[in-house]
C-alpha atoms as a PDB file:
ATOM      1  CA  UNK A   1     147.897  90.679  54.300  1.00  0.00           C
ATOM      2  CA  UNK A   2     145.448  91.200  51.355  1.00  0.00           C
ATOM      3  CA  UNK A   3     142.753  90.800  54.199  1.00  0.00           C
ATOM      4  CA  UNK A   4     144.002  93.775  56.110  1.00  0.00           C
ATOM      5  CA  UNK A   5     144.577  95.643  53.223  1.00  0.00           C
ATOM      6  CA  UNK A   6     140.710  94.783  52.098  1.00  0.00           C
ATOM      7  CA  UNK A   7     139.745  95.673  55.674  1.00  0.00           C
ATOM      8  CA  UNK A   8     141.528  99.605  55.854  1.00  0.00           C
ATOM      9  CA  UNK A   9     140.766 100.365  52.326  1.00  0.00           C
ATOM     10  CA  UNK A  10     136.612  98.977  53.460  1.00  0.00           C
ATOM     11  CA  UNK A  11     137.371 101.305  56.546  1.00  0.00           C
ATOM     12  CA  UNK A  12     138.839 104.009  55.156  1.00  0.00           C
ATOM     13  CA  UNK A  13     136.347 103.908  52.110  1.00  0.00           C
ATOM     14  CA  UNK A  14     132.978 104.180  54.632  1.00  0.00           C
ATOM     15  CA  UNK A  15     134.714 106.701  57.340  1.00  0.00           C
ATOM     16  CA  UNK A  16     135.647 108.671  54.664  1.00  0.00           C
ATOM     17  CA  UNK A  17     132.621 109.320  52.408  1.00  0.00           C
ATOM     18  CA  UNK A  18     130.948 111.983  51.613  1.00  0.00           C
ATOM     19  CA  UNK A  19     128.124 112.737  54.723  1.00  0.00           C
ATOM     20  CA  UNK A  20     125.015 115.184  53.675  1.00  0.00           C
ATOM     21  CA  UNK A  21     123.410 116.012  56.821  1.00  0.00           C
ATOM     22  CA  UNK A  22     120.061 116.936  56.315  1.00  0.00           C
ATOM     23  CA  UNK A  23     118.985 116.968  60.290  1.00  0.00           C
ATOM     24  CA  UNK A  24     115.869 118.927  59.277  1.00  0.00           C
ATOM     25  CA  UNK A  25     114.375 116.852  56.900  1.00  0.00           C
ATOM     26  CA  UNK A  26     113.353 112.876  56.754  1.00  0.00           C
ATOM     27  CA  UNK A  27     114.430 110.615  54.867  1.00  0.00           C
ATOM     28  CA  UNK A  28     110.956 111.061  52.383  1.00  0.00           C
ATOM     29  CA  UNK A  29     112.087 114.755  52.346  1.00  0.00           C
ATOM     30  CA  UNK A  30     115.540 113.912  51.521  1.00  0.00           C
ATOM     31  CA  UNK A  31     115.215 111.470  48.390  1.00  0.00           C
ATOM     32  CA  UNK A  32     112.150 114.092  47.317  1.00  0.00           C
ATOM     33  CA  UNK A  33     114.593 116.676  47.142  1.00  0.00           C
ATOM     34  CA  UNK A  34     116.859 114.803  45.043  1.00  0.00           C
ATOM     35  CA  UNK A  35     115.509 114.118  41.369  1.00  0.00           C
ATOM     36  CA  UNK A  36     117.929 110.543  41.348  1.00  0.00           C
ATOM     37  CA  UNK A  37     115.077 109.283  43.612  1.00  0.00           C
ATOM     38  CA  UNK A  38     112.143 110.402  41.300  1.00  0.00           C
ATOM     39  CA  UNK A  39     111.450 107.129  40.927  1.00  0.00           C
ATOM     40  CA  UNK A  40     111.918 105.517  44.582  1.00  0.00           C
ATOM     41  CA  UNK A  41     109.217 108.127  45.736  1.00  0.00           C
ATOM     42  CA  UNK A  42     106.737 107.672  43.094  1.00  0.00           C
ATOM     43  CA  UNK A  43     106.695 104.267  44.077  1.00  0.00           C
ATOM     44  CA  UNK A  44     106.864 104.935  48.108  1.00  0.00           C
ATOM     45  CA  UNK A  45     103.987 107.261  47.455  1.00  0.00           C
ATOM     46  CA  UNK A  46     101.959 104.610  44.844  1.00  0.00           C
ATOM     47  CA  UNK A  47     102.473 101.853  48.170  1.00  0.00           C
ATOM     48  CA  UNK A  48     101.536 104.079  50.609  1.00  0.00           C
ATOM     49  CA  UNK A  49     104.482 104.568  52.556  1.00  0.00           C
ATOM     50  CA  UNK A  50     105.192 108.302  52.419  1.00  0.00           C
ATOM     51  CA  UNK A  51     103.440 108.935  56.129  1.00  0.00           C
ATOM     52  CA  UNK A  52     105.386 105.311  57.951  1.00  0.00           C
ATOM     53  CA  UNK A  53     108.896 106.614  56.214  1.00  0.00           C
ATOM     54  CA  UNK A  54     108.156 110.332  57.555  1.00  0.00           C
ATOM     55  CA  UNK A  55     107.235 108.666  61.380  1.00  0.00           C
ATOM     56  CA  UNK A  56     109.444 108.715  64.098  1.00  0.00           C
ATOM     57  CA  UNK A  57     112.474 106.110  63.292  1.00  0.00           C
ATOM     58  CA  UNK A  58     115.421 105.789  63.286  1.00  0.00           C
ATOM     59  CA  UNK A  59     115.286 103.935  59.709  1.00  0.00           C
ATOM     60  CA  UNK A  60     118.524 102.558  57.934  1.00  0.00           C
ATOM     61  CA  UNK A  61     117.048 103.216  54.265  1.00  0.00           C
ATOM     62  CA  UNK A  62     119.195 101.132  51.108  1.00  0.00           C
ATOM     63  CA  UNK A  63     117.889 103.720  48.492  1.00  0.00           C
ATOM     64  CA  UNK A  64     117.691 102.678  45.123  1.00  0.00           C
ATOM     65  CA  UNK A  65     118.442 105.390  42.132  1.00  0.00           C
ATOM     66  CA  UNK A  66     116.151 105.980  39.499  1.00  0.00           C
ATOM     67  CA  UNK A  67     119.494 104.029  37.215  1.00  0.00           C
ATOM     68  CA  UNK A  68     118.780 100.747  39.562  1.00  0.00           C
ATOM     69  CA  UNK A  69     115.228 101.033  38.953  1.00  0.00           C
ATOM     70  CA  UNK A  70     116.172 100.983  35.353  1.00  0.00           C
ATOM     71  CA  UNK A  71     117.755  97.588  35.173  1.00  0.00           C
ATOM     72  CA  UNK A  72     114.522  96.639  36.333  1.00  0.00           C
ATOM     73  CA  UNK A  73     111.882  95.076  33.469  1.00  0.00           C
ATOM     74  CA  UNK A  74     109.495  98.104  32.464  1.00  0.00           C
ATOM     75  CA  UNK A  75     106.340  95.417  32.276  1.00  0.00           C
ATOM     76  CA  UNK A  76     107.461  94.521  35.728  1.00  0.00           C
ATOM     77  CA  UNK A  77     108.107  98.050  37.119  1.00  0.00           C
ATOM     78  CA  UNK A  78     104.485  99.164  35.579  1.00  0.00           C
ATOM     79  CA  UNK A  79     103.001  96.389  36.844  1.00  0.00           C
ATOM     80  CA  UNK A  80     104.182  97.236  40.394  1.00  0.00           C
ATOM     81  CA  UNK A  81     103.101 100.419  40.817  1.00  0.00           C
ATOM     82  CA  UNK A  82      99.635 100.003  40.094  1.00  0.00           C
ATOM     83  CA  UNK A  83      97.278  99.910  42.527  1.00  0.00           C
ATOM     84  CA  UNK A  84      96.147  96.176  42.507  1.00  0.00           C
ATOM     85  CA  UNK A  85      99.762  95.394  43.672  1.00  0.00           C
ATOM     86  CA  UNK A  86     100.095  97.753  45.922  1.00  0.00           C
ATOM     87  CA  UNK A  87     101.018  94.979  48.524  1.00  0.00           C
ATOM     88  CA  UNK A  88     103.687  93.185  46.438  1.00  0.00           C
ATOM     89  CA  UNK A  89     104.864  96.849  45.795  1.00  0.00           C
ATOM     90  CA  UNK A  90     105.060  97.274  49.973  1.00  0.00           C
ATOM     91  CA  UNK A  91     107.149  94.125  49.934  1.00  0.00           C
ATOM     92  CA  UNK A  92     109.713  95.028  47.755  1.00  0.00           C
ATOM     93  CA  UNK A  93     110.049  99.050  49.303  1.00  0.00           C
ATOM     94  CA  UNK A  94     110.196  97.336  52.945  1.00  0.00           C
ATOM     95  CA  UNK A  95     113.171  95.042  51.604  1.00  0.00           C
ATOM     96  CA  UNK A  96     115.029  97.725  51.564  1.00  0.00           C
ATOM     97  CA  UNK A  97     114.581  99.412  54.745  1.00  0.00           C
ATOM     98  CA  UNK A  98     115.874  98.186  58.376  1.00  0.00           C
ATOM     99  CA  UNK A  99     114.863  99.288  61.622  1.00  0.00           C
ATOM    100  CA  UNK A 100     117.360 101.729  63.482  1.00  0.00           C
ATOM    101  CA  UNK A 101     120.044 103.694  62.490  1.00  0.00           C
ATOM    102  CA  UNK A 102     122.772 101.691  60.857  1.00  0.00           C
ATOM    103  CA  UNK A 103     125.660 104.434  59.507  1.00  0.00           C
ATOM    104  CA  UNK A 104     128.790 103.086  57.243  1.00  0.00           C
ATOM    105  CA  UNK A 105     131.100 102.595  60.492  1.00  0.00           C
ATOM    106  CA  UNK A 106     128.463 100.133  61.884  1.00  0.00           C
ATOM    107  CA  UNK A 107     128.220  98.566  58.844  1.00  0.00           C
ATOM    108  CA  UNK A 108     131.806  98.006  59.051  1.00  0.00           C
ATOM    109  CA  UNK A 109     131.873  96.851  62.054  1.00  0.00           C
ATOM    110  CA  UNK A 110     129.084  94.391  62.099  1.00  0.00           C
ATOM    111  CA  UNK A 111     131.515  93.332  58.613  1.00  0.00           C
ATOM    112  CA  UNK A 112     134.043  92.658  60.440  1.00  0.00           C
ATOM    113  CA  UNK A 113     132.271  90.804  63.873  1.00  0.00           C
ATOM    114  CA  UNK A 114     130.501  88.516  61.159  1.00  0.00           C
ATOM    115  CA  UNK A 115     133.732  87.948  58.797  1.00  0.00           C
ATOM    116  CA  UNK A 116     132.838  89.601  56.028  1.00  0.00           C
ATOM    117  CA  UNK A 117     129.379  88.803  56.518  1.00  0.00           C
ATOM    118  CA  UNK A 118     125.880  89.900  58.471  1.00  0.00           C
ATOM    119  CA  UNK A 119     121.457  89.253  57.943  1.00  0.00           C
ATOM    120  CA  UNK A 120     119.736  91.726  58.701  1.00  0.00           C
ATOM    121  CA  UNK A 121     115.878  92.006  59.344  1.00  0.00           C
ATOM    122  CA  UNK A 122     114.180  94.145  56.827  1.00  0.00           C
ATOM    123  CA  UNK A 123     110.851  95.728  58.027  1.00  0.00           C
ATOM    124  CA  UNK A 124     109.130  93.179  55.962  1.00  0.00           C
ATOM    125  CA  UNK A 125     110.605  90.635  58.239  1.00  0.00           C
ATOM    126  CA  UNK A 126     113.060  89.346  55.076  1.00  0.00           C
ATOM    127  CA  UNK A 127     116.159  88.831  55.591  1.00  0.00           C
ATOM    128  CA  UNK A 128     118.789  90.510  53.552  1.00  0.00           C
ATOM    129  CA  UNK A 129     122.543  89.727  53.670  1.00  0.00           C
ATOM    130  CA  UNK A 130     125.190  92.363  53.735  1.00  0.00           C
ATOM    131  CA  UNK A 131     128.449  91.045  52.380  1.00  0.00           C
ATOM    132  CA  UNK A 132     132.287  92.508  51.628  1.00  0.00           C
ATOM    133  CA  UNK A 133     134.368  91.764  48.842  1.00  0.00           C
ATOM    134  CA  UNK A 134     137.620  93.403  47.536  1.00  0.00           C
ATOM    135  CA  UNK A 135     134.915  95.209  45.638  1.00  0.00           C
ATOM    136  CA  UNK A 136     133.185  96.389  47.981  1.00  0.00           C
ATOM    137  CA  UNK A 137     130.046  96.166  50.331  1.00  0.00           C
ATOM    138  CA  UNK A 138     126.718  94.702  48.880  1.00  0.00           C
ATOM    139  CA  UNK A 139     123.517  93.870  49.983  1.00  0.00           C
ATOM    140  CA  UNK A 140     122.916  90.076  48.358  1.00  0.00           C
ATOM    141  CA  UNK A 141     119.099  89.648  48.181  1.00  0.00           C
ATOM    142  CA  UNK A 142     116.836  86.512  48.861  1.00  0.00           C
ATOM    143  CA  UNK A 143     117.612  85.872  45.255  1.00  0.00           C
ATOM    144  CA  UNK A 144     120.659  85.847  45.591  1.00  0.00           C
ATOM    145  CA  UNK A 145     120.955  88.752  43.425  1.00  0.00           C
ATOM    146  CA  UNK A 146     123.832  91.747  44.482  1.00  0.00           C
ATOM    147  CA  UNK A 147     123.379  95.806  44.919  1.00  0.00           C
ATOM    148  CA  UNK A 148     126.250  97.934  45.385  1.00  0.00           C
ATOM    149  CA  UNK A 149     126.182 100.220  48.208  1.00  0.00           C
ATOM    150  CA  UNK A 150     127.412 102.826  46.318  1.00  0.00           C
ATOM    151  CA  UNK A 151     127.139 106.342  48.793  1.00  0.00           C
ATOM    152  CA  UNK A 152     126.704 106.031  52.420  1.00  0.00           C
ATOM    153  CA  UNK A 153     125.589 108.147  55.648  1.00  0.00           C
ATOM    154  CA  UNK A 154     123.420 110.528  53.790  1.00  0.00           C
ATOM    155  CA  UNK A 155     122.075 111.521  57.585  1.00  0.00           C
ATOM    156  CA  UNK A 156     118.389 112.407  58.027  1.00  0.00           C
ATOM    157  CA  UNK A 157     115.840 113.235  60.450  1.00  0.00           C
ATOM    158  CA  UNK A 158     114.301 109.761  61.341  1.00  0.00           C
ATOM    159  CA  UNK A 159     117.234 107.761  60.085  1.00  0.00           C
ATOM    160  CA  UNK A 160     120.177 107.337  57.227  1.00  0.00           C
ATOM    161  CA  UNK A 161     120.396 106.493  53.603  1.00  0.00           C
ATOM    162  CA  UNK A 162     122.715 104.286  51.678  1.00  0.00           C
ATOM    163  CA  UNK A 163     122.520 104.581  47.965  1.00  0.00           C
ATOM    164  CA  UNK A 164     122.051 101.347  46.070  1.00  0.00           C
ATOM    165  CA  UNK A 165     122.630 100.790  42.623  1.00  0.00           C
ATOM    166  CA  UNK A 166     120.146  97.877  41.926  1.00  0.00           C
ATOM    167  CA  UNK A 167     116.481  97.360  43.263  1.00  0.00           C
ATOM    168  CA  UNK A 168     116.725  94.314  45.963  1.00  0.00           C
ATOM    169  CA  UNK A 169     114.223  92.406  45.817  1.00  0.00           C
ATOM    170  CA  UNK A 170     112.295  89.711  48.663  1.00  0.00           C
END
């Protein structure tokens, strides 16, 4: 019964959260236009990225906030975005992207196919675990570290973002 319950609340939770459609813009355009991502596009722009992230798609993007950037080591974060790690910096950004279009209700389902449970194939060919607890849904890293998907379905152009609220990492 608690199962169930976990599953509706999951269900209800994702079908009904709050959707910003932004059909006209991409998903660079989108976290641009929102100062929360300040930091997620200075560092998509320090790797490179803007012009892949603006191509065609679909992309499924878990976007961290400028807060899960912050629970991040400043030496670390610093250290990242300049340009002699520009590649390690690619790493981490692709960790967090997946090819296609994944919304919240496919999420869900995939959830419920895999028991609570799916991997899926970042576009730096990591693997990344989505999990579901009476919490919530989480990404759990190669770490084995957890990120709260915290907003879903923000619709764009070339894809959809999630909202994270910690920094995934390969």
């Amino acid at each position: 019964m608690k199962k169930l319950i976990l599953t509706i609340t999951t269900i209800a939770i994702f079908a009904f959260a709050t959707q910003t459609t932004a059909q006209n813009q991409d998903v660079v355009d989108i976290a641009a236009s929102n100062k929360s991502f300040s930091t997620l596009v200075t560092a998509v722009k320090a790797a490179g990225l803007v012009d892949a992230l603006k191509g065609e798609g679909p992309f499924t993007v878990f976007a961290p906030t400028n807060d899960a950037f912050g629970k991040i080591d400043q030496n670390t974060l610093s250290a990242l975005l300049k340009p002699e790690n520009k590649s390690k910096l690619t790493a981490v950004l692709t960790y967090h992207v997946i090819k296609g279009k994944l919304t919240a209700s496919d999420v869900v389902a995939a959830l419920k196919k895999g028991k609570g449970k799916v991997t899926l194939t970042t576009l730096s060919g990591s693997k990344i675990t989505v999990v579901q607890n009476d919490k919530g849904i989480w990404l759990k890293d190669a770490n084995g570290n957890y990120s709260m998907i915290s907003k879903t379905d923000i619709m764009a152009s070339n894809g959809v973002i999630h909202v994270i609220d910690t920094v995934v990492m390969p």
